[in-house]
Protein backbone atom coordinates (compact mmCIF):
# COMPACT_ATOMS: atom_id res chain seq x y z
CA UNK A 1 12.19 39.57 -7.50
CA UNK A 2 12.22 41.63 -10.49
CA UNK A 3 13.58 38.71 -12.78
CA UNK A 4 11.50 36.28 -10.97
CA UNK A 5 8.30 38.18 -12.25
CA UNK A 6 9.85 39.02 -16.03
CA UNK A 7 10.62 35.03 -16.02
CA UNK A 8 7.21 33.97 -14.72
CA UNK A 9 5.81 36.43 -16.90
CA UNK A 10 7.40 34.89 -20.45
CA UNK A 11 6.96 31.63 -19.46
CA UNK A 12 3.12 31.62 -18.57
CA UNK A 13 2.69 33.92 -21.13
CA UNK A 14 4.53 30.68 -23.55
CA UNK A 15 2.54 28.26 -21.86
CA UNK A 16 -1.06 29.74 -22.56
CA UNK A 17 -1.07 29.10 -25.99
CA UNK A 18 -1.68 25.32 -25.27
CA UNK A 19 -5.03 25.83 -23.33
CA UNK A 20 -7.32 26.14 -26.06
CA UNK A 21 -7.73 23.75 -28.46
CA UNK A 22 -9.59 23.96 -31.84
CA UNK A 23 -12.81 24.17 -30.78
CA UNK A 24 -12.32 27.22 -28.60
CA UNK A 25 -10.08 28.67 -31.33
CA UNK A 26 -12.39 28.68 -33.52
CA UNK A 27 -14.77 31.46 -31.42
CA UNK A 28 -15.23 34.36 -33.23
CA UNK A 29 -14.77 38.07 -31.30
CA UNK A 30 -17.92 38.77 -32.23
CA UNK A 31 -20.32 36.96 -30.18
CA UNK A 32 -23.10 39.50 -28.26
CA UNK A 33 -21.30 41.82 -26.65
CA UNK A 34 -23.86 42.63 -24.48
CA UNK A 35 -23.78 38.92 -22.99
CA UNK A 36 -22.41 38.41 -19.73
CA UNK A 37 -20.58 34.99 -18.67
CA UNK A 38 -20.43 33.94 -15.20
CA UNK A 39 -17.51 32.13 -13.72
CA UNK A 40 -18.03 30.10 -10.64
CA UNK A 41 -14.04 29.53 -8.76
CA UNK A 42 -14.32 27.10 -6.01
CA UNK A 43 -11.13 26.44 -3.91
CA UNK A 44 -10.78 24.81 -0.22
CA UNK A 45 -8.77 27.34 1.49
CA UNK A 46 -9.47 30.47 3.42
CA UNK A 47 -10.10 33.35 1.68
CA UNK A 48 -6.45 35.29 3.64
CA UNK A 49 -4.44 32.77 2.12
CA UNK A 50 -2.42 33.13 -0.77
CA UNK A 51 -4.57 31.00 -2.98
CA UNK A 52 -7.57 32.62 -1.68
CA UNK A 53 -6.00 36.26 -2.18
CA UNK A 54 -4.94 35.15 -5.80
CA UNK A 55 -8.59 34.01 -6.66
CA UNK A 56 -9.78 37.51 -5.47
CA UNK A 57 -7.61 39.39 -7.24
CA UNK A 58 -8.19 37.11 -10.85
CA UNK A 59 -11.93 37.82 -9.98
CA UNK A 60 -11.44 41.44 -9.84
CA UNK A 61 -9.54 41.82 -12.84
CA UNK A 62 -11.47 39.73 -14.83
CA UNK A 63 -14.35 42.20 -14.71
CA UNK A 64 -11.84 45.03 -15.48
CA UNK A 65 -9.82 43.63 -18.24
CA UNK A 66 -13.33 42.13 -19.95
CA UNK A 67 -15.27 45.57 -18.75
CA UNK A 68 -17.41 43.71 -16.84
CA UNK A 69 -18.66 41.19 -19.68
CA UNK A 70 -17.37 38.64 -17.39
CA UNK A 71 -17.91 37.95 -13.44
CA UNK A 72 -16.21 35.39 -11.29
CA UNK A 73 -17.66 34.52 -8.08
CA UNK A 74 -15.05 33.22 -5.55
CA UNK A 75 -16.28 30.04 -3.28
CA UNK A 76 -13.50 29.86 -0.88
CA UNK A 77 -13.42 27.34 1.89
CA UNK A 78 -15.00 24.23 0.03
CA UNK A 79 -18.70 26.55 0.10
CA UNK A 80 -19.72 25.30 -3.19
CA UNK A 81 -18.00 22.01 -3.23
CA UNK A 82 -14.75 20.29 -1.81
CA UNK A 83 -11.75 19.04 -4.32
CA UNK A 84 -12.77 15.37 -4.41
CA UNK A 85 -16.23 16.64 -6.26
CA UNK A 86 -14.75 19.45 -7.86
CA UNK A 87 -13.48 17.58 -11.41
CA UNK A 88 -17.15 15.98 -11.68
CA UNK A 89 -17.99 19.39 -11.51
CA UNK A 90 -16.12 20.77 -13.84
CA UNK A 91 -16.86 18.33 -16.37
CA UNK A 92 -20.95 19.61 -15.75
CA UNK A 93 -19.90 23.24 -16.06
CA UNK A 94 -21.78 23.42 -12.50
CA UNK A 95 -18.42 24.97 -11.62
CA UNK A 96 -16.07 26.97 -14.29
CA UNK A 97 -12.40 27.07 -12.47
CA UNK A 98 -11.47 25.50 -9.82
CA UNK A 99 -7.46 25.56 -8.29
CA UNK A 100 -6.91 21.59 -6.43
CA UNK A 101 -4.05 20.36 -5.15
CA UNK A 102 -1.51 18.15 -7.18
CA UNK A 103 -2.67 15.00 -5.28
CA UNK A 104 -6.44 15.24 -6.05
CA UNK A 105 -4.67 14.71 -9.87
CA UNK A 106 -3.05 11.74 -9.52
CA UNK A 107 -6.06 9.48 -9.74
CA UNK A 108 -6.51 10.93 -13.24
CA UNK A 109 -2.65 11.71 -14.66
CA UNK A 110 -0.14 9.27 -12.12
CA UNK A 111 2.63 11.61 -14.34
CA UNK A 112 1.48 14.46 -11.37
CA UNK A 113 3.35 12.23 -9.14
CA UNK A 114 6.36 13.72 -10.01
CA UNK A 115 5.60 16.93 -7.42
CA UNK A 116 5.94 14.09 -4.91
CA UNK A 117 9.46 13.04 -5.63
CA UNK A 118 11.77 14.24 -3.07
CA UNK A 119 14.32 16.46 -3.79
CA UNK A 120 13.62 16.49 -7.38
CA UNK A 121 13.68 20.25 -7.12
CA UNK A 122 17.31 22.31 -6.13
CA UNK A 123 15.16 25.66 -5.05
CA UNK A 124 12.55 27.73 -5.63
CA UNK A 125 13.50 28.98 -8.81
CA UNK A 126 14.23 25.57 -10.57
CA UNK A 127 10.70 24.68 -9.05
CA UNK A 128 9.23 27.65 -11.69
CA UNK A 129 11.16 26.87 -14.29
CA UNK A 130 9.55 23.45 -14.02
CA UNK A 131 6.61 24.55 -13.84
CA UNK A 132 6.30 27.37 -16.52
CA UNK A 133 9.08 25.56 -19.08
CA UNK A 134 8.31 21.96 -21.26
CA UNK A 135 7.98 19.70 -17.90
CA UNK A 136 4.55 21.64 -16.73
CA UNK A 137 3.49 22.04 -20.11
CA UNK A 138 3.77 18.06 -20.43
CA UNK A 139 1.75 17.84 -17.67
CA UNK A 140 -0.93 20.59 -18.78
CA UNK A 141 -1.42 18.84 -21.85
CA UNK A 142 -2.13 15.30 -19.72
CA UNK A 143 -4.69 17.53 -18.20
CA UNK A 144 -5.87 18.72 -21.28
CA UNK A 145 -6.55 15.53 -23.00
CA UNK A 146 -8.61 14.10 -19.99
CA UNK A 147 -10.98 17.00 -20.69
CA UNK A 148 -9.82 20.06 -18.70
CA UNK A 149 -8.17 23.07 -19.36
CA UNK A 150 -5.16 23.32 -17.67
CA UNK A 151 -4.58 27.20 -16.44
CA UNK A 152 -1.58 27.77 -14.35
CA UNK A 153 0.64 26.27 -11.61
CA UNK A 154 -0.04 27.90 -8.02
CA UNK A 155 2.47 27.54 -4.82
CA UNK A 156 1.77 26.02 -1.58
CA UNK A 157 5.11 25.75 -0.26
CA UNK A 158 7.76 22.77 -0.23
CA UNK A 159 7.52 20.38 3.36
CA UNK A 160 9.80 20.10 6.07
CA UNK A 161 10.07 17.44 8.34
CA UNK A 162 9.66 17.24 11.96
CA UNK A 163 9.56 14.85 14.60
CA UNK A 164 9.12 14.56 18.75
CA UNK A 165 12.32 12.68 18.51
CA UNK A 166 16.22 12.70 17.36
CA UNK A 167 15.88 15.43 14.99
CA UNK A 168 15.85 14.52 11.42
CA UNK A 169 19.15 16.43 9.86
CA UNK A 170 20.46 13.65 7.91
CA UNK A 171 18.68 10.36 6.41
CA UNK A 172 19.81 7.96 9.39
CA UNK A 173 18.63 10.16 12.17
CA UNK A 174 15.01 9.22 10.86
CA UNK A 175 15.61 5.32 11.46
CA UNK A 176 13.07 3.64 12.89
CA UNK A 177 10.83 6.94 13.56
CA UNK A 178 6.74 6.37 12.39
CA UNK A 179 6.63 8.95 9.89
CA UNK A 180 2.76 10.29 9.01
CA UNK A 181 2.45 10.27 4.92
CA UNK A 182 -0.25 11.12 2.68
CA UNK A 183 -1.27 7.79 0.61
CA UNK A 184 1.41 7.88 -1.66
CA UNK A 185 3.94 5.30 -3.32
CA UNK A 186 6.49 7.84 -3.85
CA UNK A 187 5.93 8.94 -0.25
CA UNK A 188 6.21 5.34 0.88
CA UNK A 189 9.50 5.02 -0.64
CA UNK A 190 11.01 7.84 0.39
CA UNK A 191 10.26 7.01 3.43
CA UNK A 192 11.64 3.59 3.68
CA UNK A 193 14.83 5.07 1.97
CA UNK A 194 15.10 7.00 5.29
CA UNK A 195 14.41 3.48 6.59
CA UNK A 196 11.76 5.06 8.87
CA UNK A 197 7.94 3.76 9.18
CA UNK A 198 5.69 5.16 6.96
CA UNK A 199 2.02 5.97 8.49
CA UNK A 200 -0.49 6.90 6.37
CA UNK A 201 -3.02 9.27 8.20
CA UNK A 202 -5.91 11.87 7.28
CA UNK A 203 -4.97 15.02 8.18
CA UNK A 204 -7.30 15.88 10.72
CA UNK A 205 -5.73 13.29 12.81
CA UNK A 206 -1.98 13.76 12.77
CA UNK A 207 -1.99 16.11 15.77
CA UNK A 208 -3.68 13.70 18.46
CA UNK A 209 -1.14 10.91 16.50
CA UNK A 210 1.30 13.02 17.20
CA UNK A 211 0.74 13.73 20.46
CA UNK A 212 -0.44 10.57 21.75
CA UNK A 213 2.60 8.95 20.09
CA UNK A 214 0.92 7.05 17.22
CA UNK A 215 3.54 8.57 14.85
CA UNK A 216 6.44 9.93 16.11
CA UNK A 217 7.04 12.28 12.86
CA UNK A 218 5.74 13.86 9.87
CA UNK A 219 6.00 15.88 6.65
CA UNK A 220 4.48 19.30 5.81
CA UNK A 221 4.81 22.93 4.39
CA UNK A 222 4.98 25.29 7.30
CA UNK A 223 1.55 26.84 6.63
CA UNK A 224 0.17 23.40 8.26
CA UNK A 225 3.15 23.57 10.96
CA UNK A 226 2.02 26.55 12.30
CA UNK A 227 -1.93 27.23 11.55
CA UNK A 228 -2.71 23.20 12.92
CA UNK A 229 -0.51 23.54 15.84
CA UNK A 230 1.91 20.93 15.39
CA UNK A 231 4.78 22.33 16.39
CA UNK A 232 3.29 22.21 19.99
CA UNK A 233 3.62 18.10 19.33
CA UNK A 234 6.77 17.77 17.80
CA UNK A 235 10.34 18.93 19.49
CA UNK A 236 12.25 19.98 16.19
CA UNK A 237 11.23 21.08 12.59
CA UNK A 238 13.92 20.74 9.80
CA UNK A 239 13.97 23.07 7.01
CA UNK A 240 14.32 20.18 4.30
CA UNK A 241 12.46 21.87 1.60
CA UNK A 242 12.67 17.78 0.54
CA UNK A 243 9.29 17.70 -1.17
CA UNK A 244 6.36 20.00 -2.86
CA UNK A 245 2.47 21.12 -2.73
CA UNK A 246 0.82 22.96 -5.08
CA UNK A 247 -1.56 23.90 -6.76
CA UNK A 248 -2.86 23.40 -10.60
CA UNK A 249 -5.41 26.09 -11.82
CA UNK A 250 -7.93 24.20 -13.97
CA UNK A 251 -11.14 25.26 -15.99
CA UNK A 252 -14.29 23.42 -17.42
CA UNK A 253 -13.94 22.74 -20.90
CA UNK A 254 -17.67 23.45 -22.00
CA UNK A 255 -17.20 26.59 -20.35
CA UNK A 256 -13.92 27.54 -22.19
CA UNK A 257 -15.38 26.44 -25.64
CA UNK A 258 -18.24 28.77 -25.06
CA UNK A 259 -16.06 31.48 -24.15
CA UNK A 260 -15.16 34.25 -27.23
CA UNK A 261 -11.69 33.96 -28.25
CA UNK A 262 -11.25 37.25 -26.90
CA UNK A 263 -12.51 36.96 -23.37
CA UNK A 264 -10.57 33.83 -22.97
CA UNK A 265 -7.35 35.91 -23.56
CA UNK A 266 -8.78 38.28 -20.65
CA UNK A 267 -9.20 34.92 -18.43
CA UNK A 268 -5.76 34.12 -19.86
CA UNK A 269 -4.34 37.64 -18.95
CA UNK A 270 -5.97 37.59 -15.75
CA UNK A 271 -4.58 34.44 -14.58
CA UNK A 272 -0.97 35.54 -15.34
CA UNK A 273 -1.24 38.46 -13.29
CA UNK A 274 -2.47 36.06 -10.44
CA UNK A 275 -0.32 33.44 -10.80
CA UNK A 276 2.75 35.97 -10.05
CA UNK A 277 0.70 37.59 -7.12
CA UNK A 278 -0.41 34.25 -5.94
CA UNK A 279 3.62 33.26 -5.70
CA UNK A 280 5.07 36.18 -3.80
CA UNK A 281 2.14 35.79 -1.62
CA UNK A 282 2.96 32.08 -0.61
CA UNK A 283 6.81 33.31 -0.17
CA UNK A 284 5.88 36.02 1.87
CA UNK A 285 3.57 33.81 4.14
CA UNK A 286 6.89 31.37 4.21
CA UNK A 287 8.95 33.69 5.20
CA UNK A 288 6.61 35.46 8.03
CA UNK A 289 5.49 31.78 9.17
CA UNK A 290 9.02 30.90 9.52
CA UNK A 291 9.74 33.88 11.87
CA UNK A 292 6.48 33.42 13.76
CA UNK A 293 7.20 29.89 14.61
CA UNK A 294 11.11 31.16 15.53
CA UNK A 295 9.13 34.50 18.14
CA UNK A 296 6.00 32.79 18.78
CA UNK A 297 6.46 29.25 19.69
CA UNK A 298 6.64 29.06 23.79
CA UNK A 299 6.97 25.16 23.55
CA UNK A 300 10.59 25.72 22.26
CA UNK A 301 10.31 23.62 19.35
CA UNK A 302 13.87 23.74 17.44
CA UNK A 303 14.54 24.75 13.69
CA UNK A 304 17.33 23.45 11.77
CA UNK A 305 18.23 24.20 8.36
CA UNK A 306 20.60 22.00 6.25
CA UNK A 307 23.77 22.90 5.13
CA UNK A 308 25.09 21.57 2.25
CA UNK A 309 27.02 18.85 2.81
CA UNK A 310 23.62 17.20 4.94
CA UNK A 311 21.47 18.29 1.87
CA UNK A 312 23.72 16.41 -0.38
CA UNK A 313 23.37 13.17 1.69
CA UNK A 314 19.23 13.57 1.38
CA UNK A 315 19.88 13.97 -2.60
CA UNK A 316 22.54 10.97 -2.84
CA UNK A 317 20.17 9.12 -1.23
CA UNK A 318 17.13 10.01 -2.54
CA UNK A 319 18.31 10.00 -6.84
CA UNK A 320 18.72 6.34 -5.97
CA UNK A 321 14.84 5.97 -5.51
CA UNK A 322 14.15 7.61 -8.91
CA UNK A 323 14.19 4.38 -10.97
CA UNK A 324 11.70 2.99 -9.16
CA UNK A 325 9.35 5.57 -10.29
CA UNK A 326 10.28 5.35 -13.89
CA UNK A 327 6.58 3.08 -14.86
CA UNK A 328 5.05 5.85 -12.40
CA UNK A 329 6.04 8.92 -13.95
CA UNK A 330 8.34 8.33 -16.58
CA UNK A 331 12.03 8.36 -16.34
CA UNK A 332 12.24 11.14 -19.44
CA UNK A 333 10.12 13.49 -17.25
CA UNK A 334 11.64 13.02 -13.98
CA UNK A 335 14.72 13.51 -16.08
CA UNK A 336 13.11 16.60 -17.88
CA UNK A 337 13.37 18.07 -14.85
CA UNK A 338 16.49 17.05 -13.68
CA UNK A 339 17.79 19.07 -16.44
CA UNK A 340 15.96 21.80 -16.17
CA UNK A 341 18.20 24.48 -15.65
């Protein structure tokens, strides 16, 4: 764990320097002192989750490190506004920071497709390097250049699969099962690789789909498995770590270019020390979700994991996909991080 902080550590720290560009540079350290700047951070999740944790603790050591010349005020839960308003926000400096999911960012940079790509990533620690290494600076600067500035990468957790059928272990026991999917052509595809039946769904509709038999399976991090319930739908979950959600920290750029040069190196320090926090916390939540659903679960739902001979089939199959989302993403980022080591 040690490493994984030092590493996180030098690469956000590497990756910061891209945030501001010249007009923010050019703010002077001495700018009223005595001013106070308010920072408004809306997210959509509970404030016990990881991400919600993480915003509190950036809050409260944003006032320390900036000795209280700067406050943030945490909107957890979509209070101030939900993630499909949020950018429109930002752009208004109604809100200053804001943490959506990849997929609200595909309307506006299809390159954030890439998180989508199924076992793109080997493991958690390839994931980072991603992240924090020339691949998530790539995309920080597509951010950037639409008018945002791009903070830091957050964790939700990679999906598994599960179904009230065959169990999915390998790509051919999926045949012919529905599969719920987010609206997504990478999602699609993958999904007809498997040569199952892609479904797209809302969320808040997948468990009575599920247990009414509209879809047979589905695709999502265990947080979801467990706090919605499905496992009490679906017979078998399969550790498949096959895909990703996350999160990418974002600020309003009116905000930022009003910010002093030094108080934006608090935010910046600030946000380091919560991206690391915010990471163990989502691998600690895996990890205890993982066990709950093993202790808890009286419907005697079964958990697989894949060795790696059956992970190897998923990644055979799945590399041959890639090309089709070379106009998508690009084939020199999705080979970027390939080759990410």
């Amino acid at each position: 764990m040690k490493k994984l902080i030092l590493a996180t550590i030098a690469f956000v720290g590497f990756t910061f320097i891209a945030c501001s560009d010249s007009k923010s540079e050019n703010n002077t350290t001495n700018a009223d002192s005595n001013k106070v700047y308010e920072i408004k951070f809306a997210h959509v999740v509970s404030a016990n989750t990881p991400k919600g944790k993480a915003a509190d603790l950036f809050a409260k050591r944003v006032q320390e490190l900036s000795n209280g010349r700067i406050k943030v005020h945490v909107f957890p839960s979509a209070q101030l506004v939900d993630d499909d308003k949020v950018f429109q926000e930002l752009k208004r400096n109604n809100v200053q920071i804001a943490a959506p999911s990849f997929s609200k960012f595909t309307p506006i940079a299809k390159e954030f497709n890439l998180w989508d790509v199924p076992f793109i990533f080997r493991d958690t620690q390839h994931l980072h390097n991603v992240m924090d290494g020339e691949v998530g600076q790539i995309l920080k600067d597509i951010i950037s250049a639409k008018g945002y500035i791009a903070l830091d990468y957050w964790d939700a957790g990679f999906k598994q699969f599960s179904t009230n059928k065959k169990p999915i272990i390998v790509p051919s026991d999926a045949e012919g099962q529905k599969m719920r999917i987010m609206s997504s052509k990478v999602l699609e595809e993958q999904t007809k690789a498997m040569k199952a039946i892609p479904q797209v769904l809302p969320f808040g509709e997948v468990y009575s789909a599920l247990q009414t038999g509209v879809v047979d399976a589905a695709e999502n991090p265990l947080s979801n498995l467990y706090n919605s319930k499905f496992y009490e739908v679906q017979s078998s979950i399969t550790m498949s770590n096959h895909g990703y959600l996350g999160y990418l920290v974002v600020a309003s750029e009116k905000f930022w270019q009003e910010l002093p040069s030094d108080l934006q190196e608090v935010v910046k320090t600030a946000m380091r020390e919560a991206t690391i926090y915010e990471r163990e916390e989502s691998a600690k939540e895996e990890e205890m979700l993982l066990d709950k659903l093993k202790k808890d679960d009286k419907t005697g739902t079964q958990i697989f994991e894949l060795n790696y001979e059956q992970k190897k089939q998923w990644q055979d199959l799945m590399v041959g996909i890639y090309p089709k989302f070379y106009d998508l993403i690009g084939k020199d980022l999705i080979e970027k991080t390939l080759n990410t080591k």
